[in-house]
N, C-alpha and C. Protein backbone atom coordinates (compact mmCIF):
# COMPACT_ATOMS: atom_id res chain seq x y z
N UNK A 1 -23.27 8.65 13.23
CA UNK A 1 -23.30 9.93 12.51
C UNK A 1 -22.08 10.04 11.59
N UNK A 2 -22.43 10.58 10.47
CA UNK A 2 -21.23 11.00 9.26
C UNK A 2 -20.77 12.55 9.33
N UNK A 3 -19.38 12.15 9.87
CA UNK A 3 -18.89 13.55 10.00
C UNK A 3 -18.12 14.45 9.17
N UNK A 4 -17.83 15.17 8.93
CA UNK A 4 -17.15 15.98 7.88
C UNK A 4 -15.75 15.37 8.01
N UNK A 5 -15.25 14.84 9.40
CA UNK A 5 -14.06 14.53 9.08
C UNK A 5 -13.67 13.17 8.74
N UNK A 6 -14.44 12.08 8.39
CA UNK A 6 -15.14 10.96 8.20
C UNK A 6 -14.96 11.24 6.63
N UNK A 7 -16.36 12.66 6.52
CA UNK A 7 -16.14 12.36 4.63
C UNK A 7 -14.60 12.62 4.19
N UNK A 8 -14.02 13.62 4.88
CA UNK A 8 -12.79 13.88 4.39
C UNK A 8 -11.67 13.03 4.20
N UNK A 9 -11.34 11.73 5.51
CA UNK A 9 -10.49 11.01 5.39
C UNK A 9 -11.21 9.70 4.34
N UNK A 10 -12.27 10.06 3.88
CA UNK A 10 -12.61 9.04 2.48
C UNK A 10 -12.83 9.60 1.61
N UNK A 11 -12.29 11.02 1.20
CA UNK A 11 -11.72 11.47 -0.04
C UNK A 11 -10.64 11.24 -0.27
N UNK A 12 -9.93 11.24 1.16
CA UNK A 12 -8.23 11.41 1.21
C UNK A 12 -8.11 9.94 0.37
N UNK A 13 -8.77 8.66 1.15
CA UNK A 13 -8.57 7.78 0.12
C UNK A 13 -8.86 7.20 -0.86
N UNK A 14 -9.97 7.41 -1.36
CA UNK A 14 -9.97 7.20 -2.66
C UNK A 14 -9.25 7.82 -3.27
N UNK A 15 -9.02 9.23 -3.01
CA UNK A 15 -7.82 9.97 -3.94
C UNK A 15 -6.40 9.50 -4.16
N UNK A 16 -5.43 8.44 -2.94
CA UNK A 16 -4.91 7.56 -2.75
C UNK A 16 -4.69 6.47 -3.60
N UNK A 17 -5.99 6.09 -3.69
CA UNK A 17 -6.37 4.86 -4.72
C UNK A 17 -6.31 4.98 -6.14
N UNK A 18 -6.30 6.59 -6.23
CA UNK A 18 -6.85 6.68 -7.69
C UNK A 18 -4.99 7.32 -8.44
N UNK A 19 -4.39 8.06 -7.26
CA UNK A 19 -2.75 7.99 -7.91
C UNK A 19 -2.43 6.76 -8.03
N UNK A 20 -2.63 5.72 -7.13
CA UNK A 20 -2.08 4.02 -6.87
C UNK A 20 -2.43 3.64 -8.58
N UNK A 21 -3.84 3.59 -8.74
CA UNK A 21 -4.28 3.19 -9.88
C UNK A 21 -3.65 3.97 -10.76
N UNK A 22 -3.26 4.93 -11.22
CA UNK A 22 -2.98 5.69 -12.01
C UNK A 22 -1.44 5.88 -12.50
N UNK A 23 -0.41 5.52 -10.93
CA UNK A 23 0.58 5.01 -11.40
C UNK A 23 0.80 3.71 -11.92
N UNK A 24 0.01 2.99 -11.61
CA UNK A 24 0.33 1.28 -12.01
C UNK A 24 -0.02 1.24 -13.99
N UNK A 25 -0.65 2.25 -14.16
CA UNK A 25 -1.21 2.60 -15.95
C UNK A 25 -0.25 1.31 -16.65
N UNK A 26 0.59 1.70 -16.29
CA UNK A 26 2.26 1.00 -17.40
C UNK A 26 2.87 0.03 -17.19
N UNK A 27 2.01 -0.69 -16.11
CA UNK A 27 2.40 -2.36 -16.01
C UNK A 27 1.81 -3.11 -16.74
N UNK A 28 2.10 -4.15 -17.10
CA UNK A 28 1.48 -5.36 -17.61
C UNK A 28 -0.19 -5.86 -16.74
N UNK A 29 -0.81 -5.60 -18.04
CA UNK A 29 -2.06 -5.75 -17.47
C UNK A 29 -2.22 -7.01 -16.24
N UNK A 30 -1.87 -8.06 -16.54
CA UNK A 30 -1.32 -8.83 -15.37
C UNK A 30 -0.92 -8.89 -13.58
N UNK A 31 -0.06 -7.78 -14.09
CA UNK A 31 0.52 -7.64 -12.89
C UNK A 31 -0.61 -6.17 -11.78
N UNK A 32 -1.38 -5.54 -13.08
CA UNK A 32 -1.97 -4.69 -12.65
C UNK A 32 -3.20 -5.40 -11.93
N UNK A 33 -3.76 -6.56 -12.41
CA UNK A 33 -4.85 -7.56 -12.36
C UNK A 33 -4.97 -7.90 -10.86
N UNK A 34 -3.63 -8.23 -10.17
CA UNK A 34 -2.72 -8.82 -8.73
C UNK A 34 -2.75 -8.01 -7.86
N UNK A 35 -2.15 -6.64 -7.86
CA UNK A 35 -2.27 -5.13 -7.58
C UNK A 35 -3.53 -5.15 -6.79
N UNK A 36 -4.64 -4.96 -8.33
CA UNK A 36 -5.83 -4.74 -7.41
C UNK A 36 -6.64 -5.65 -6.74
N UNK A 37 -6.43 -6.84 -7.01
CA UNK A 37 -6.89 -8.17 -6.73
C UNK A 37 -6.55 -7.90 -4.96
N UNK A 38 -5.35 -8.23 -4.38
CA UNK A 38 -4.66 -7.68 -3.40
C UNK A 38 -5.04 -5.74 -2.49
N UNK A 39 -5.23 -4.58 -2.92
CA UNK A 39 -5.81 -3.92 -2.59
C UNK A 39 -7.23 -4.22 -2.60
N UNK A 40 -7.66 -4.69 -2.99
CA UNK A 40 -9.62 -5.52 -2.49
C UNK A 40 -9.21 -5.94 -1.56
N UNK A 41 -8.70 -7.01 -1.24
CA UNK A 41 -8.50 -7.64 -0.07
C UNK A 41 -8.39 -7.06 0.75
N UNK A 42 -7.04 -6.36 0.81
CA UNK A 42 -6.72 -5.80 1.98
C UNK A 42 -7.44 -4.65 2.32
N UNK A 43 -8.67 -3.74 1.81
CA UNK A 43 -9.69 -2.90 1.52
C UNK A 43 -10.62 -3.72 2.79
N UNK A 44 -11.12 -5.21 1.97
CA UNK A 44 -11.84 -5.94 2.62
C UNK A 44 -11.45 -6.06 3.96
N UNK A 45 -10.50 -6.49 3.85
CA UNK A 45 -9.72 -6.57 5.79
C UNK A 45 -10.26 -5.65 7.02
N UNK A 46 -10.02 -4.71 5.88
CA UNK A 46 -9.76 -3.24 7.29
C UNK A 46 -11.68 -3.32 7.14
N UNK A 47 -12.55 -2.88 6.48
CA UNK A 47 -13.95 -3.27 6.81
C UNK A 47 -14.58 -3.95 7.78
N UNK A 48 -13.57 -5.06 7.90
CA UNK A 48 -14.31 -6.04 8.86
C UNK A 48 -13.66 -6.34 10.14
């Protein structure tokens, strides 16, 4: 079952994700490339 507090702690993070993303704006596309390359992963991790 999907609980309200379920949806909530996966607003909390994507919202997380989206300051993360949002501060990184002003790096070298490069380094921003690594960033998220690395948050996938470790995204992937905790999934499984």
């Amino acid at each position: 079952m999907y609980s309200i507090e379920m949806a909530y702690a996966r607003m909390r993070e994507l919202q997380d994700q989206a300051n993360r993303s949002r501060a990184h704006q002003a790096m070298p596309p490069r380094s921003r490339r690594r960033l998220r390359r690395a948050a996938a992963a470790a995204a992937a991790a905790k999934k499984s």
